[in-house]
PDB file of N, CA and C in Angstrom:
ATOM      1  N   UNK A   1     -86.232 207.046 126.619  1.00  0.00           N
ATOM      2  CA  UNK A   1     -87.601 207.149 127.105  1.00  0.00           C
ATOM      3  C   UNK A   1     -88.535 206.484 126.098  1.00  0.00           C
ATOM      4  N   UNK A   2     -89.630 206.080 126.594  1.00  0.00           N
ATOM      5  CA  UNK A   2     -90.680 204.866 125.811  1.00  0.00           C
ATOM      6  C   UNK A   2     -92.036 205.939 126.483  1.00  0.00           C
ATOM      7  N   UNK A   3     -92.690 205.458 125.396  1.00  0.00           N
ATOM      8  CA  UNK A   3     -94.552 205.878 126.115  1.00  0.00           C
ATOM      9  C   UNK A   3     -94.918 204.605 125.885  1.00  0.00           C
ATOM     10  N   UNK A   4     -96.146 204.472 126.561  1.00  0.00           N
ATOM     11  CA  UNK A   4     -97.017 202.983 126.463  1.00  0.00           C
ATOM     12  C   UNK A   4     -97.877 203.165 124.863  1.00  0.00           C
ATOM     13  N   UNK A   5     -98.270 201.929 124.830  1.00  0.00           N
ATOM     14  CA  UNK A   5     -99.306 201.735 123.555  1.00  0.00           C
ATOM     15  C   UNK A   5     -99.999 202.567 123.378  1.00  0.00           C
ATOM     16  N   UNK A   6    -100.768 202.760 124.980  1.00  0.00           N
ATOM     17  CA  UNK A   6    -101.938 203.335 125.156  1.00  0.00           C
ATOM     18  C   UNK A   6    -101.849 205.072 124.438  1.00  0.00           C
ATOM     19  N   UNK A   7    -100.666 205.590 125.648  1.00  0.00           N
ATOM     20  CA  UNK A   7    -100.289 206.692 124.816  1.00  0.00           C
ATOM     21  C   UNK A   7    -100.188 207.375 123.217  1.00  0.00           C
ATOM     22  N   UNK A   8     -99.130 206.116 122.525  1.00  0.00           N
ATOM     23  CA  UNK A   8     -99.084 206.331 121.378  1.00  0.00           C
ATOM     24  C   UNK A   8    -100.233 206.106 120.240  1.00  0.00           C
ATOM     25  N   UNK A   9    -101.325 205.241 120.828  1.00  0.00           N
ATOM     26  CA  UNK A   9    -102.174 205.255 120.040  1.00  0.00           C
ATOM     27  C   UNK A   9    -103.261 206.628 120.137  1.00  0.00           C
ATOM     28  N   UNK A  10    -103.201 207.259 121.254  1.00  0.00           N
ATOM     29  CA  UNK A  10    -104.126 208.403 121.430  1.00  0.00           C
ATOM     30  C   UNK A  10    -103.308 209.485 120.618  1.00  0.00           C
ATOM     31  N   UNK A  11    -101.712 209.477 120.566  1.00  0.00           N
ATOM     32  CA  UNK A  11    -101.143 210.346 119.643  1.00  0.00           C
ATOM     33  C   UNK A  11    -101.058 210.249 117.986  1.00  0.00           C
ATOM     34  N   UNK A  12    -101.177 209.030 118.349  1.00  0.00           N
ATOM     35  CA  UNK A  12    -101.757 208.538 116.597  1.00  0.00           C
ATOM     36  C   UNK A  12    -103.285 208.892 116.126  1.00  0.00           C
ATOM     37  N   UNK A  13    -104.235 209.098 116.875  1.00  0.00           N
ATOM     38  CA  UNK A  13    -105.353 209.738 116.986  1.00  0.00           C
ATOM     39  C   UNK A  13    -105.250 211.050 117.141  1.00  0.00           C
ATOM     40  N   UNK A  14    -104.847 211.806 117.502  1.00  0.00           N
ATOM     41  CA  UNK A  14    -104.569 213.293 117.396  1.00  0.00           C
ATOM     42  C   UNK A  14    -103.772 213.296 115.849  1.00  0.00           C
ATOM     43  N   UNK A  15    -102.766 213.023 115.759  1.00  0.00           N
ATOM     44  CA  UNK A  15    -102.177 213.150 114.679  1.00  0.00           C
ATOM     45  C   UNK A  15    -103.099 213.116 113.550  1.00  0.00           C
ATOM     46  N   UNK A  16    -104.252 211.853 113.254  1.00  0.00           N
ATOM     47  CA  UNK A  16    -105.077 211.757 112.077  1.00  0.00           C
ATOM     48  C   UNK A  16    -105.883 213.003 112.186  1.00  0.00           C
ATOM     49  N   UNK A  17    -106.280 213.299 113.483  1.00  0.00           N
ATOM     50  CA  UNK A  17    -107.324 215.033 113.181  1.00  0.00           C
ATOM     51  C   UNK A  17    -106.496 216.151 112.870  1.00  0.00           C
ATOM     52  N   UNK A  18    -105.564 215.421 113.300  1.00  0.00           N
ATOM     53  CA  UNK A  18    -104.607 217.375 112.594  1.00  0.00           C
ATOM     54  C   UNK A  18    -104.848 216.789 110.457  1.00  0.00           C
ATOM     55  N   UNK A  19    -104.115 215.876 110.850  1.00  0.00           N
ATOM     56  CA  UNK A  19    -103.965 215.244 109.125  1.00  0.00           C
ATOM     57  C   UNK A  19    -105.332 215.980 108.270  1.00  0.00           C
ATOM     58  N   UNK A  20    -106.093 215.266 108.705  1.00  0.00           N
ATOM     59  CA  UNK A  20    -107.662 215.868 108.450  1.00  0.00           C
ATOM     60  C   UNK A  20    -107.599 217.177 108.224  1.00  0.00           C
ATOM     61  N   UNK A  21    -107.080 218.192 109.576  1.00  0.00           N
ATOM     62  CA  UNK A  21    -107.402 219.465 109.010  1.00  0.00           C
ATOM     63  C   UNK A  21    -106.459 220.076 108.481  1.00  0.00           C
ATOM     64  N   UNK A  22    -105.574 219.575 108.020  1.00  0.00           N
ATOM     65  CA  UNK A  22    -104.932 219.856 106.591  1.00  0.00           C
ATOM     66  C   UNK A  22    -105.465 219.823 105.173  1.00  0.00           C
ATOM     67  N   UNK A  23    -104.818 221.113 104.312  1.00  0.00           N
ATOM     68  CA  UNK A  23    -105.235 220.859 103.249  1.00  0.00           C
ATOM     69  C   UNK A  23    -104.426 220.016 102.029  1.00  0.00           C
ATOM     70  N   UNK A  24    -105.744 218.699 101.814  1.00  0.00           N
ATOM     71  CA  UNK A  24    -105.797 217.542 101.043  1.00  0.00           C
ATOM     72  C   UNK A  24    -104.857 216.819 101.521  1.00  0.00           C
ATOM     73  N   UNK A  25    -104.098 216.796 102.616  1.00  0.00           N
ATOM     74  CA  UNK A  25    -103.204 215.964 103.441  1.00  0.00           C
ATOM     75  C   UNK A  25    -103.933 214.463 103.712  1.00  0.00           C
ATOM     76  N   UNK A  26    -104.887 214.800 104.231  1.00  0.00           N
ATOM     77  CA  UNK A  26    -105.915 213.253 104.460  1.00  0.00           C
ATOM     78  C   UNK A  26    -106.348 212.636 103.089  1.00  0.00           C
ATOM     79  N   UNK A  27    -106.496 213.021 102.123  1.00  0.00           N
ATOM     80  CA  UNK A  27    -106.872 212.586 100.945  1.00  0.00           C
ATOM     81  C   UNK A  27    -105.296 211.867 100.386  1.00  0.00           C
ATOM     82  N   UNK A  28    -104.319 212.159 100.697  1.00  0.00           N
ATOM     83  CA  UNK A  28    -102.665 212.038 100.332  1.00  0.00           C
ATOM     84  C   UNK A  28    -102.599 210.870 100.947  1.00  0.00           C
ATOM     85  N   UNK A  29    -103.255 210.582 102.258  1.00  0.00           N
ATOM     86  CA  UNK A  29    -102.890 209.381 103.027  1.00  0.00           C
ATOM     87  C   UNK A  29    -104.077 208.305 102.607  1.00  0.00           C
ATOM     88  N   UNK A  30    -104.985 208.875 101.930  1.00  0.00           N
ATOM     89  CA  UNK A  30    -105.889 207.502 101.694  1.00  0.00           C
ATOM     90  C   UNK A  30    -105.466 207.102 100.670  1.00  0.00           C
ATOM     91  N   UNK A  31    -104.814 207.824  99.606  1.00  0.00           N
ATOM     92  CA  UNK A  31    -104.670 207.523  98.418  1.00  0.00           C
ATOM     93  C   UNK A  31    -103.039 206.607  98.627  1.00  0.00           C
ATOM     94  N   UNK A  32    -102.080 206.819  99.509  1.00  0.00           N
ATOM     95  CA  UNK A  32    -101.201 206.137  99.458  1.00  0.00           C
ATOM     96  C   UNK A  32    -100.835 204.958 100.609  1.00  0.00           C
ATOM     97  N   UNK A  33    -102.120 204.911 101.422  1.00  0.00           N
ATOM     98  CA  UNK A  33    -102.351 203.498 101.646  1.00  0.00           C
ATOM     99  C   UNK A  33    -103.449 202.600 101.651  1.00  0.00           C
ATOM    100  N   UNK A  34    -103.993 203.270  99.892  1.00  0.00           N
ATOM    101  CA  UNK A  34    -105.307 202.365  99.681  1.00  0.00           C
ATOM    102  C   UNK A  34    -106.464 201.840 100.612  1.00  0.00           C
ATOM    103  N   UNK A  35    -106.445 202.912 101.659  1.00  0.00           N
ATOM    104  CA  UNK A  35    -107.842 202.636 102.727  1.00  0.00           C
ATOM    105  C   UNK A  35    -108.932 203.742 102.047  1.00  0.00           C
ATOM    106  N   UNK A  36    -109.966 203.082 102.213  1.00  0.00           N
ATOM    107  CA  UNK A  36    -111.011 203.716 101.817  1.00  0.00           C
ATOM    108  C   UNK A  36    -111.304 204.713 102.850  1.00  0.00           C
ATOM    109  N   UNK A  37    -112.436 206.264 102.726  1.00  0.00           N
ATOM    110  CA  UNK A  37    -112.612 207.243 103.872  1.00  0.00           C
ATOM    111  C   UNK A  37    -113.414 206.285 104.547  1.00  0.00           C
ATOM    112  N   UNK A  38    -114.207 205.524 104.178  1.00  0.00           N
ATOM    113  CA  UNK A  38    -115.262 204.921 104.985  1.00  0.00           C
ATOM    114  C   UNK A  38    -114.450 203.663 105.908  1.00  0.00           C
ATOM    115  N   UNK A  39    -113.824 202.630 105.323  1.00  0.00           N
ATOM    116  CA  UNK A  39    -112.782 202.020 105.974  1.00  0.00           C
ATOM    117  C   UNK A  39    -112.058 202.677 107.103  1.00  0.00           C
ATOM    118  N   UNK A  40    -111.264 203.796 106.801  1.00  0.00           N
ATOM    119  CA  UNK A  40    -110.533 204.943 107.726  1.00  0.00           C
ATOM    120  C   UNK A  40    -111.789 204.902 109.407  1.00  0.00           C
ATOM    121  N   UNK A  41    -112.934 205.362 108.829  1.00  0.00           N
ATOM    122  CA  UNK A  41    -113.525 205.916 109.896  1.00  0.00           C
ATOM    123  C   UNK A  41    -114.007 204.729 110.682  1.00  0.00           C
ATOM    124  N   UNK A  42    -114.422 203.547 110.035  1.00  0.00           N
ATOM    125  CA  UNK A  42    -114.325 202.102 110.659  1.00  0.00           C
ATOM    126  C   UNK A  42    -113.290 201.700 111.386  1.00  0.00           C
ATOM    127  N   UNK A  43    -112.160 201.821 111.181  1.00  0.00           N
ATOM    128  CA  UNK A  43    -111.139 201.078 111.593  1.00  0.00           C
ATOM    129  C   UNK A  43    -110.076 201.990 112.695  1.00  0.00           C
ATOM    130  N   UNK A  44    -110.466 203.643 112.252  1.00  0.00           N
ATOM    131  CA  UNK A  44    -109.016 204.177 113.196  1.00  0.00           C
ATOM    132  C   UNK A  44    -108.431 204.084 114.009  1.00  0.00           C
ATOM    133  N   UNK A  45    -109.354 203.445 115.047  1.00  0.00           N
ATOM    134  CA  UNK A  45    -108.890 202.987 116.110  1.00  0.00           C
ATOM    135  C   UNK A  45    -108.011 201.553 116.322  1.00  0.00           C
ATOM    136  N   UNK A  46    -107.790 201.285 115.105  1.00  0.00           N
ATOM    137  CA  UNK A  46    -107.333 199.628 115.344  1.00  0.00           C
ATOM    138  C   UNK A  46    -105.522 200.218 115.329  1.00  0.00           C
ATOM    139  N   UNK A  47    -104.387 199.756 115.945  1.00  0.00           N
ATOM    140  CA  UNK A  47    -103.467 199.611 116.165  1.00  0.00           C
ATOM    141  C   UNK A  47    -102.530 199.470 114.736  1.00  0.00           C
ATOM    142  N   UNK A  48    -103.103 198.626 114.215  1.00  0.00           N
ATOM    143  CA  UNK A  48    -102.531 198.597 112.559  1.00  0.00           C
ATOM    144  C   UNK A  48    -102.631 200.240 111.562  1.00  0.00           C
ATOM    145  N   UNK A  49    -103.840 200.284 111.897  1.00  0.00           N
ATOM    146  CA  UNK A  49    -104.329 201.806 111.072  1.00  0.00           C
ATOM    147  C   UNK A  49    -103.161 203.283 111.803  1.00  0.00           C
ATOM    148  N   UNK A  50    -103.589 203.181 112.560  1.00  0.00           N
ATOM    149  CA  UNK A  50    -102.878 204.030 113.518  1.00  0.00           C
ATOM    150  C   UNK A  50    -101.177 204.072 113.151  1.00  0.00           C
ATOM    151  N   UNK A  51    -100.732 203.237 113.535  1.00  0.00           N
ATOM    152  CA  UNK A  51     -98.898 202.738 113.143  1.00  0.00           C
ATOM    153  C   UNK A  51     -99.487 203.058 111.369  1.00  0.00           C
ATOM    154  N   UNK A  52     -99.948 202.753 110.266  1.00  0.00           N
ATOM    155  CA  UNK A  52    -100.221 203.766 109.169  1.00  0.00           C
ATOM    156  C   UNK A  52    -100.491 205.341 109.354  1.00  0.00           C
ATOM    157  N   UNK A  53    -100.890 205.305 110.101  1.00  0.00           N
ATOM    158  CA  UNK A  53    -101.022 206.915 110.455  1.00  0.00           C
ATOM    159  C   UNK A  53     -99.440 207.204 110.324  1.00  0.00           C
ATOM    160  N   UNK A  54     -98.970 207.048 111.630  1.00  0.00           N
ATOM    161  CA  UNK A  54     -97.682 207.420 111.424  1.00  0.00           C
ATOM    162  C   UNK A  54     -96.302 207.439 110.816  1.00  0.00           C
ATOM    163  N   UNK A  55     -96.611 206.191 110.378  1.00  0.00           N
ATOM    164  CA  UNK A  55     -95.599 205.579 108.695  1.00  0.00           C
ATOM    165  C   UNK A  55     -95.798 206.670 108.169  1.00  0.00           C
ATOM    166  N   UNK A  56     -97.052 207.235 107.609  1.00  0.00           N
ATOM    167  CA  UNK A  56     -97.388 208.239 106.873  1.00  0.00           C
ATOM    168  C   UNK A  56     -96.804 209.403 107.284  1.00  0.00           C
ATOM    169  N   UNK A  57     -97.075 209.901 108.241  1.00  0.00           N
ATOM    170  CA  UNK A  57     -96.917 211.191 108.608  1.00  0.00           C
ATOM    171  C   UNK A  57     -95.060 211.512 109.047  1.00  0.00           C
ATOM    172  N   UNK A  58     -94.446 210.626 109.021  1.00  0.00           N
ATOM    173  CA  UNK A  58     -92.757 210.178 109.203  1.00  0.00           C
ATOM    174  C   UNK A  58     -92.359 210.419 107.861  1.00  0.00           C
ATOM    175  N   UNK A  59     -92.974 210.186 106.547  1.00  0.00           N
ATOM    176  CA  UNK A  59     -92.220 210.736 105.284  1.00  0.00           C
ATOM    177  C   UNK A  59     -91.922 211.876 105.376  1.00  0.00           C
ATOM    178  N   UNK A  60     -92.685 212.875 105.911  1.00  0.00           N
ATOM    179  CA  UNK A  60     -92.206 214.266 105.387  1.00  0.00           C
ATOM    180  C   UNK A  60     -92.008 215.303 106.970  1.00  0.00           C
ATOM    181  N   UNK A  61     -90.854 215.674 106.945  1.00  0.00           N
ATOM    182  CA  UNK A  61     -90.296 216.346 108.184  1.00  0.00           C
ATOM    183  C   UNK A  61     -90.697 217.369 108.429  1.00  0.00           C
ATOM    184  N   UNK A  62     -91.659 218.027 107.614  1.00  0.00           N
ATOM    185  CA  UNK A  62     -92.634 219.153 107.519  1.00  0.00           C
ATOM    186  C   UNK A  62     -94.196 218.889 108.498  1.00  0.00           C
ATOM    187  N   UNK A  63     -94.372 217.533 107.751  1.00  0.00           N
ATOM    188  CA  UNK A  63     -95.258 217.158 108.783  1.00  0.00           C
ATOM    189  C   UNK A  63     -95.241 217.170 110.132  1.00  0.00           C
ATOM    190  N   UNK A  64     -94.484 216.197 110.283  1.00  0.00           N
ATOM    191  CA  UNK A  64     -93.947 215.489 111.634  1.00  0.00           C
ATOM    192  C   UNK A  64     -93.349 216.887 112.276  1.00  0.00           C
ATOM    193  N   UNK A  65     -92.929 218.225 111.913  1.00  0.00           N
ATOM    194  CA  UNK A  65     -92.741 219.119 112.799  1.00  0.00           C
ATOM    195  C   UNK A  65     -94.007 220.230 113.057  1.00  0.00           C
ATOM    196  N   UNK A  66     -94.639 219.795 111.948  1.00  0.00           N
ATOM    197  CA  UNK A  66     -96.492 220.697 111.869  1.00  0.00           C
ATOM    198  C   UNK A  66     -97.438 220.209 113.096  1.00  0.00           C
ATOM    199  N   UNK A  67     -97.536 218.786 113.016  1.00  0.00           N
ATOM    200  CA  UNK A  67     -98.107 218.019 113.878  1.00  0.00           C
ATOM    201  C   UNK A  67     -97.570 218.687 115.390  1.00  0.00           C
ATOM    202  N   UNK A  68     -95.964 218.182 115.239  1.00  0.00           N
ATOM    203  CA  UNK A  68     -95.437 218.340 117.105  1.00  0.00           C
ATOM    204  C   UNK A  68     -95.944 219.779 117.152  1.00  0.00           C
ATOM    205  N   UNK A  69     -96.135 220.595 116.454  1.00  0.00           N
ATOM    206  CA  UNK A  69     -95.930 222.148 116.703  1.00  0.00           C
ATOM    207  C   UNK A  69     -97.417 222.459 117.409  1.00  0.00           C
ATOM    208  N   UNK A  70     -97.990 222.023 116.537  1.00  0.00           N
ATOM    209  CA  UNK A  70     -99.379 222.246 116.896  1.00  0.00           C
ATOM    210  C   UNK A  70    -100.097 221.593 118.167  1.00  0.00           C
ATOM    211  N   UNK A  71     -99.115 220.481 118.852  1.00  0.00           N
ATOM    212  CA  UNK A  71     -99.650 219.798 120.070  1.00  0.00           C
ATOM    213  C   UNK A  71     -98.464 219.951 121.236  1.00  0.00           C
ATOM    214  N   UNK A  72     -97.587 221.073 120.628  1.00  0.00           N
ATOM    215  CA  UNK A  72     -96.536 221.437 121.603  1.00  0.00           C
ATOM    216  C   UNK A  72     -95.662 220.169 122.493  1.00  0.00           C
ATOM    217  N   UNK A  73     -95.301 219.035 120.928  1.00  0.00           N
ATOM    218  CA  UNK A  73     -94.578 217.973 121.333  1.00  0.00           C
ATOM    219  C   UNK A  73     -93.038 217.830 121.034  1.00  0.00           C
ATOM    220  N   UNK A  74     -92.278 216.972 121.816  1.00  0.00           N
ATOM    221  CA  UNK A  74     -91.327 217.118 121.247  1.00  0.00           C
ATOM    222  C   UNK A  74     -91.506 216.312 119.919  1.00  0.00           C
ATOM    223  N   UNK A  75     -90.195 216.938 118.660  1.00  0.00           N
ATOM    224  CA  UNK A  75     -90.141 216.370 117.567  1.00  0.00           C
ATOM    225  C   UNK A  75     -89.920 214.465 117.330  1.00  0.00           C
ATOM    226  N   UNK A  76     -89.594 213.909 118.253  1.00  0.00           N
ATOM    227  CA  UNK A  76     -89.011 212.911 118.836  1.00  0.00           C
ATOM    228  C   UNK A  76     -89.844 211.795 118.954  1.00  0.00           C
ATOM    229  N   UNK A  77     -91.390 212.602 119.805  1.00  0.00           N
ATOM    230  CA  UNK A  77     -92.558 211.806 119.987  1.00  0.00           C
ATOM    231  C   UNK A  77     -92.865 210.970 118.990  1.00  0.00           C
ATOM    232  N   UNK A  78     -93.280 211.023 117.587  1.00  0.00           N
ATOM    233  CA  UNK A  78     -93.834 210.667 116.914  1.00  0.00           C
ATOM    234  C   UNK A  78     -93.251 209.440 116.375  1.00  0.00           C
ATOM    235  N   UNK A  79     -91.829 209.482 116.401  1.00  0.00           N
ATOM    236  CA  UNK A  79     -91.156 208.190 116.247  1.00  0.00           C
ATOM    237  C   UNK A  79     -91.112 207.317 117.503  1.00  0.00           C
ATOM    238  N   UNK A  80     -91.301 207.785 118.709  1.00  0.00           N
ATOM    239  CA  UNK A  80     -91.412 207.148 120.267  1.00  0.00           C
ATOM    240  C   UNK A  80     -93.123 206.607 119.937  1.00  0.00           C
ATOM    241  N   UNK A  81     -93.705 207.038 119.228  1.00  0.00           N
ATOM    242  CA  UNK A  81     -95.452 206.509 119.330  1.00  0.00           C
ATOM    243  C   UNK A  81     -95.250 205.357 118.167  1.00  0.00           C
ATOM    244  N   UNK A  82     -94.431 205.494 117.076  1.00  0.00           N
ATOM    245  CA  UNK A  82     -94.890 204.621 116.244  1.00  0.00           C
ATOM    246  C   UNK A  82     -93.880 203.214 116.693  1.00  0.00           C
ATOM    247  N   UNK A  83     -92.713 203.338 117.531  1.00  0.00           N
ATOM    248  CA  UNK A  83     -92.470 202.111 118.069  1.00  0.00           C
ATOM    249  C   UNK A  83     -92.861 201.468 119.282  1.00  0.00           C
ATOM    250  N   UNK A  84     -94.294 201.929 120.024  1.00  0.00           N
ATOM    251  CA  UNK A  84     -94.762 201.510 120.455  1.00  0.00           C
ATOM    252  C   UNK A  84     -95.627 200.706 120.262  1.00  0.00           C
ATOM    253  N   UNK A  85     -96.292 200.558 118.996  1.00  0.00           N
ATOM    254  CA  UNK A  85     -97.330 200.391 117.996  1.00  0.00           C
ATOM    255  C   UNK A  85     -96.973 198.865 117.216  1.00  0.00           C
ATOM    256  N   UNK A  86     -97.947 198.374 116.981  1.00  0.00           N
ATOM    257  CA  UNK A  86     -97.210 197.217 115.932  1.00  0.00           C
ATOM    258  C   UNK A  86     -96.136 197.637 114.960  1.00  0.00           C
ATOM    259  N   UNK A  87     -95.061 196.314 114.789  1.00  0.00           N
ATOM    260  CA  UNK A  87     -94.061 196.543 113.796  1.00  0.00           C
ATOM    261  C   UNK A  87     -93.672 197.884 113.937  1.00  0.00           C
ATOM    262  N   UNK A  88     -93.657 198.388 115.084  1.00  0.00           N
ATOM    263  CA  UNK A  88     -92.988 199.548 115.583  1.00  0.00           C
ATOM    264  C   UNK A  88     -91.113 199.597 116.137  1.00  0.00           C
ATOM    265  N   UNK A  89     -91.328 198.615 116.393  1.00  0.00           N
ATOM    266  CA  UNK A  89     -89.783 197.509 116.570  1.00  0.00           C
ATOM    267  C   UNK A  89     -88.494 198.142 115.705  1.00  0.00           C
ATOM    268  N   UNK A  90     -87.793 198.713 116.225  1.00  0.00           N
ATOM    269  CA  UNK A  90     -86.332 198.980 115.378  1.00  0.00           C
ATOM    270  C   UNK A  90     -85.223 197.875 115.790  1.00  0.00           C
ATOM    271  N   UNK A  91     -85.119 197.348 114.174  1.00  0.00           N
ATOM    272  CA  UNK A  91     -84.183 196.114 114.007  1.00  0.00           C
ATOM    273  C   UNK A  91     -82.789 196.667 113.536  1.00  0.00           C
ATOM    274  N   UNK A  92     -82.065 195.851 114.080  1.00  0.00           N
ATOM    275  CA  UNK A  92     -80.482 196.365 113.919  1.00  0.00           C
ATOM    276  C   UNK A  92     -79.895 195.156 113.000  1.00  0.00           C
ATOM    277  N   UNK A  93     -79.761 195.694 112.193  1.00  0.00           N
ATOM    278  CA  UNK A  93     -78.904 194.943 110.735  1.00  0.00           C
ATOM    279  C   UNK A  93     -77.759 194.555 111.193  1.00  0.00           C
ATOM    280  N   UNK A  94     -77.010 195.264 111.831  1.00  0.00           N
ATOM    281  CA  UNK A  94     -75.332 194.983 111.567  1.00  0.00           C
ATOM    282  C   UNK A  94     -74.593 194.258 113.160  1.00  0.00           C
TER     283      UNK A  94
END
Protein backbone atom coordinates (compact mmCIF):
# COMPACT_ATOMS: atom_id res chain seq x y z
CA UNK A 1 0.00 0.00 0.00
CA UNK A 2 1.23 3.71 -1.05
CA UNK A 3 -0.56 7.11 0.09
CA UNK A 4 -0.29 10.04 -2.34
CA UNK A 5 2.09 13.09 -1.80
CA UNK A 6 -0.72 14.92 -0.89
CA UNK A 7 -1.42 12.66 2.02
CA UNK A 8 2.01 12.28 3.23
CA UNK A 9 2.75 15.74 3.26
CA UNK A 10 -0.36 16.62 5.54
CA UNK A 11 1.17 13.69 7.78
CA UNK A 12 4.38 15.29 7.72
CA UNK A 13 2.51 18.38 8.96
CA UNK A 14 0.83 16.75 11.78
CA UNK A 15 3.89 15.04 12.70
CA UNK A 16 5.91 18.64 13.04
CA UNK A 17 2.90 19.83 15.60
CA UNK A 18 3.15 16.83 17.64
CA UNK A 19 7.22 17.39 17.38
CA UNK A 20 6.49 20.91 18.63
CA UNK A 21 4.51 19.75 21.47
CA UNK A 22 7.11 17.79 22.71
CA UNK A 23 9.44 18.52 25.22
CA UNK A 24 12.61 20.24 23.44
CA UNK A 25 11.98 17.64 20.65
CA UNK A 26 11.53 20.63 18.08
CA UNK A 27 14.55 22.40 19.28
CA UNK A 28 16.50 18.63 18.66
CA UNK A 29 15.29 18.90 15.07
CA UNK A 30 16.41 22.45 14.39
CA UNK A 31 19.54 21.94 15.85
CA UNK A 32 20.23 18.74 13.78
CA UNK A 33 19.19 19.99 10.55
CA UNK A 34 20.53 23.45 10.81
CA UNK A 35 17.09 25.20 9.86
CA UNK A 36 16.51 28.16 11.56
CA UNK A 37 12.76 28.49 13.82
CA UNK A 38 12.07 31.31 11.54
CA UNK A 39 13.19 29.40 8.28
CA UNK A 40 11.06 26.25 9.75
CA UNK A 41 7.93 28.45 9.87
CA UNK A 42 8.72 29.91 6.27
CA UNK A 43 9.26 26.92 4.60
CA UNK A 44 7.14 23.88 6.31
CA UNK A 45 5.21 23.44 3.86
CA UNK A 46 7.76 22.86 1.14
CA UNK A 47 8.16 19.01 0.33
CA UNK A 48 11.95 19.07 1.07
CA UNK A 49 11.31 20.36 4.77
CA UNK A 50 8.66 17.99 5.38
CA UNK A 51 10.67 14.56 4.02
CA UNK A 52 13.24 16.39 6.96
CA UNK A 53 10.55 16.19 9.17
CA UNK A 54 10.44 12.70 8.80
CA UNK A 55 14.16 11.67 8.28
CA UNK A 56 14.06 13.14 11.66
CA UNK A 57 11.42 11.68 13.35
CA UNK A 58 12.53 7.82 11.75
CA UNK A 59 15.78 7.97 14.06
CA UNK A 60 14.16 7.15 17.08
CA UNK A 61 11.40 4.30 17.36
CA UNK A 62 10.09 6.03 20.37
CA UNK A 63 9.14 8.73 18.30
CA UNK A 64 7.80 7.28 15.34
CA UNK A 65 5.56 5.08 17.82
CA UNK A 66 4.61 8.49 20.03
CA UNK A 67 3.61 10.23 16.91
CA UNK A 68 1.46 6.97 15.36
CA UNK A 69 0.01 6.66 18.93
CA UNK A 70 -1.18 9.89 19.28
CA UNK A 71 -2.90 10.06 15.65
CA UNK A 72 -4.04 6.42 16.02
CA UNK A 73 -1.75 5.38 12.93
CA UNK A 74 -0.39 2.49 11.88
CA UNK A 75 3.42 2.26 12.87
CA UNK A 76 4.16 1.71 9.13
CA UNK A 77 2.66 5.11 7.99
CA UNK A 78 5.42 7.20 8.60
CA UNK A 79 7.82 5.33 6.48
CA UNK A 80 4.77 5.01 3.67
CA UNK A 81 4.71 9.19 3.99
CA UNK A 82 8.33 9.69 3.76
CA UNK A 83 8.55 7.58 0.45
CA UNK A 84 6.12 9.43 -0.98
CA UNK A 85 7.99 12.62 -0.51
CA UNK A 86 11.17 13.63 -2.30
CA UNK A 87 14.17 11.21 -2.20
CA UNK A 88 11.64 9.15 -0.55
CA UNK A 89 12.59 6.35 -3.13
CA UNK A 90 13.94 2.97 -1.64
CA UNK A 91 16.97 1.84 -3.70
CA UNK A 92 17.98 -1.73 -3.83
CA UNK A 93 21.76 -2.27 -3.71
CA UNK A 94 22.04 -5.86 -4.45
Amino acid sequence: MSISADAAETLSLQALAWMAGQDDLLVVFLGESGISERDLKESAGSPEVLAAVLDFLMMNDAWVTGFCDSMSLPYDRVAMARAALPGGQQYHWT
